[in-house]
N, C-alpha and C. Protein backbone atom coordinates (compact mmCIF):
# COMPACT_ATOMS: atom_id res chain seq x y z
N UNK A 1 236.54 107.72 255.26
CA UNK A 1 235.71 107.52 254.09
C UNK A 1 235.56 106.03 253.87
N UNK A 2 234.43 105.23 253.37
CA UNK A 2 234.23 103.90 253.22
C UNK A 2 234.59 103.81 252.05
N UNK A 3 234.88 102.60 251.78
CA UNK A 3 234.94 102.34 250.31
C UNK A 3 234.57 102.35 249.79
N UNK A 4 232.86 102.21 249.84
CA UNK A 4 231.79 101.95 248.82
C UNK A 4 231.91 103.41 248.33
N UNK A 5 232.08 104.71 248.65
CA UNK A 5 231.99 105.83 248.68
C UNK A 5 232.77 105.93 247.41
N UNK A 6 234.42 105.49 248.04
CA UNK A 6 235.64 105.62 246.75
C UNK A 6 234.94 105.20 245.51
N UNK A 7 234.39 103.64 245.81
CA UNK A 7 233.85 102.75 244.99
C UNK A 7 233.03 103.70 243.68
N UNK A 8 232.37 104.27 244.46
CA UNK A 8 231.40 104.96 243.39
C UNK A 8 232.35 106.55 242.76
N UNK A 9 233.47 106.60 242.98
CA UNK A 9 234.41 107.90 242.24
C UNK A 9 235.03 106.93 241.09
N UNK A 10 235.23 105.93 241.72
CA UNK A 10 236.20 104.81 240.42
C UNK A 10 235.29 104.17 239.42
N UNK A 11 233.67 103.88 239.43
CA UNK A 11 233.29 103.65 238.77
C UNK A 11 232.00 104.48 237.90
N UNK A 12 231.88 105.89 238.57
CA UNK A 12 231.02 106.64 237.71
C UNK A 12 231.09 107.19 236.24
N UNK A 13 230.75 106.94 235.78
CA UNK A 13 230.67 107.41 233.96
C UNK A 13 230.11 108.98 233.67
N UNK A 14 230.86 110.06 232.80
CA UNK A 14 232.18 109.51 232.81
C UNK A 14 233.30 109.46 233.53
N UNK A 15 234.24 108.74 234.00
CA UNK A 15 235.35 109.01 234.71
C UNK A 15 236.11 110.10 234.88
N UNK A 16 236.21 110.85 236.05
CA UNK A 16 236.93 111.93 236.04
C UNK A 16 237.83 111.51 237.05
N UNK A 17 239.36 112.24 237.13
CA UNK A 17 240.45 112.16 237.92
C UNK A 17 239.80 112.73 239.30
N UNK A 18 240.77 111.73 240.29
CA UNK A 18 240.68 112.53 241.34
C UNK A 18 242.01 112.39 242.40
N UNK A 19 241.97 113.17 243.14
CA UNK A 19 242.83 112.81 244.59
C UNK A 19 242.17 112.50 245.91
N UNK A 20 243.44 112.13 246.81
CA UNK A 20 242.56 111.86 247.88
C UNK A 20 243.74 111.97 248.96
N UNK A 21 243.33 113.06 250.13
CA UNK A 21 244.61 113.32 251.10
C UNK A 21 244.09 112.35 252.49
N UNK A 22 245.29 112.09 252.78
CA UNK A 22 244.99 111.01 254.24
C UNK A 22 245.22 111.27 255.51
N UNK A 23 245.11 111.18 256.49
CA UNK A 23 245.07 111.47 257.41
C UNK A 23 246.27 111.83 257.77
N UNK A 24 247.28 111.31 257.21
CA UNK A 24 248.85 111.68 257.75
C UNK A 24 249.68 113.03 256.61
N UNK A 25 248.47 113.44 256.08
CA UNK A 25 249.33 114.47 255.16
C UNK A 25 249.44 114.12 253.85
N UNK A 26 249.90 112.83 253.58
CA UNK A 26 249.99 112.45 252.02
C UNK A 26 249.37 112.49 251.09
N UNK A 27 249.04 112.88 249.82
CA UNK A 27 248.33 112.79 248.85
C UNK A 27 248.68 112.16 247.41
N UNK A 28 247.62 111.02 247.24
CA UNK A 28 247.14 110.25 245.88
C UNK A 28 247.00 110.62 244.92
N UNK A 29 247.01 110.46 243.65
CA UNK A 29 246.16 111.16 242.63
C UNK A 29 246.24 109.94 241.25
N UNK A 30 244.93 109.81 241.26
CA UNK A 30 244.43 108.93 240.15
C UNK A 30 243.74 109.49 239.17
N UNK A 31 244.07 109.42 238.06
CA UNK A 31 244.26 109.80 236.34
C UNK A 31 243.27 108.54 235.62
N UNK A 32 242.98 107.55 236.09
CA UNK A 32 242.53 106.52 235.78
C UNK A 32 241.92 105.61 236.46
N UNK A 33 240.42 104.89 235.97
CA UNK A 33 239.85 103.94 237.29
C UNK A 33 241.27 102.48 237.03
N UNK A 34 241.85 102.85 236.43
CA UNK A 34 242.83 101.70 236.37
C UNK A 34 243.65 101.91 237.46
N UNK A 35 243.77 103.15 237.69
CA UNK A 35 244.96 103.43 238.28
C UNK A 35 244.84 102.37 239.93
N UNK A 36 243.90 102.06 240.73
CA UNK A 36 243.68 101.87 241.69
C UNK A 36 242.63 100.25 241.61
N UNK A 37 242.70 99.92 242.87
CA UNK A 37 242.11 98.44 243.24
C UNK A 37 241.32 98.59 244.48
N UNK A 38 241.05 97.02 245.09
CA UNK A 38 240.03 97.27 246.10
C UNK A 38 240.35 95.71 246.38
N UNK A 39 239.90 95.20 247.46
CA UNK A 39 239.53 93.87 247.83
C UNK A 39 237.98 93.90 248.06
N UNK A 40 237.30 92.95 247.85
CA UNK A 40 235.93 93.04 247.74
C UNK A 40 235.27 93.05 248.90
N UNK A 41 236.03 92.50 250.21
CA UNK A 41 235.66 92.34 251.41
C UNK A 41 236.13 93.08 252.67
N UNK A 42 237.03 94.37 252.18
CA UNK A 42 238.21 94.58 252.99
C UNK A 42 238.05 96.14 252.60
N UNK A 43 238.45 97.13 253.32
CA UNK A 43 238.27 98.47 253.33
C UNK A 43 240.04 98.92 253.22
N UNK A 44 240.08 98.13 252.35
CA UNK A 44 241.56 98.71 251.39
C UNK A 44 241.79 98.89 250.34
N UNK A 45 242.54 100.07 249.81
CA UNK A 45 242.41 100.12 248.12
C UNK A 45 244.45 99.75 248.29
N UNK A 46 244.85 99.57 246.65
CA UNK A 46 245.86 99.43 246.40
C UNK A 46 246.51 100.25 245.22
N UNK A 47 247.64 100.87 244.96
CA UNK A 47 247.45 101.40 243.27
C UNK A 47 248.78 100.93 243.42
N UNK A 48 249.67 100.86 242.28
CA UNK A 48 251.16 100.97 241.49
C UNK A 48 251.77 102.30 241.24
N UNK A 49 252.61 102.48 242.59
CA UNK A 49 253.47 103.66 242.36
C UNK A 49 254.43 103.82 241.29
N UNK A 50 254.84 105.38 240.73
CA UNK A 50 255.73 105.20 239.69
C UNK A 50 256.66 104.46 239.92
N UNK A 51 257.00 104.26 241.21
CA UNK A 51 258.40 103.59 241.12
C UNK A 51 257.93 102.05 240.96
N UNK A 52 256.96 101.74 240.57
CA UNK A 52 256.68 100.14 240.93
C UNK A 52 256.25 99.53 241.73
N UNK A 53 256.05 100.14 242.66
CA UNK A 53 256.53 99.54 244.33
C UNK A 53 254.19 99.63 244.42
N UNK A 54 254.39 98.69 245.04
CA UNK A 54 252.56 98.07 245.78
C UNK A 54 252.27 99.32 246.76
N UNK A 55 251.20 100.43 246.32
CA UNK A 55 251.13 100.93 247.70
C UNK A 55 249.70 100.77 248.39
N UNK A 56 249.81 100.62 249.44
CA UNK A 56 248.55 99.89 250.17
C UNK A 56 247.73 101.32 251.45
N UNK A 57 246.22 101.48 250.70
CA UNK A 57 245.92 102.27 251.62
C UNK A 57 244.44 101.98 252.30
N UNK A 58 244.31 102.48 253.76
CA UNK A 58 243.10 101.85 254.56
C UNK A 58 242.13 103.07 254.22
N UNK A 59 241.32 102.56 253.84
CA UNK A 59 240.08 103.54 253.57
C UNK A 59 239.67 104.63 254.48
N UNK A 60 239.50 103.94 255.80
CA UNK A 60 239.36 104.50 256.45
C UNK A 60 240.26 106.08 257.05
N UNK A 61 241.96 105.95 256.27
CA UNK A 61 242.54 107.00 256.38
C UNK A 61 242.49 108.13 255.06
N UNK A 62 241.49 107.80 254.98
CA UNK A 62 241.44 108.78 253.85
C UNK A 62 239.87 109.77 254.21
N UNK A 63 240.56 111.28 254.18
CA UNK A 63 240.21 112.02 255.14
C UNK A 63 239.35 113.34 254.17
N UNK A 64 239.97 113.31 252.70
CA UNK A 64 239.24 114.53 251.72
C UNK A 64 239.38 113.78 250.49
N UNK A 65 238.90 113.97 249.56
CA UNK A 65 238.79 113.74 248.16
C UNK A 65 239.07 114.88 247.44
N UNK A 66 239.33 114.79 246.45
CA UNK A 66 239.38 116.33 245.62
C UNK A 66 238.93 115.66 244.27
N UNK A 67 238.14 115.93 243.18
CA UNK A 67 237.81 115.42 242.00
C UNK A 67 237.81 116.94 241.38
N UNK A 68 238.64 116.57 240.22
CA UNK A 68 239.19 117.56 239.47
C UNK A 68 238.48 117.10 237.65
């Protein structure tokens, strides 16, 4: 999936939650366009796990969306 794609789930009005499973099994889930980031030039998003911790993901491994 490109980013511009994500791009337009994080900024459509009104905002609805979504997830997003990756290629290795794992799954995201954002409650908020806060919840998540982007570099403007770069096909990576970033969010703040509960535990604190930076988690860094390539766009490109992101394989389904789910918008709930």
């Amino acid at each position: 999936m490109k980013l511009q794609e994500l791009g337009r789930l994080v900024e459509r009005e009104p905002f609805r939650p979504f997830s997003v499973r990756l290629n290795n099994g794992v799954e995201d889930h954002f409650q908020t366009r806060r919840d998540l980031g982007a570099a403007k030039d770069a096909d990576l998003l970033f969010y703040f796990a509960d535990s604190g911790e930076v988690v860094f993901i390539d766009a490109d491994s992101v394989v389904e969306v789910f918008v709930r």
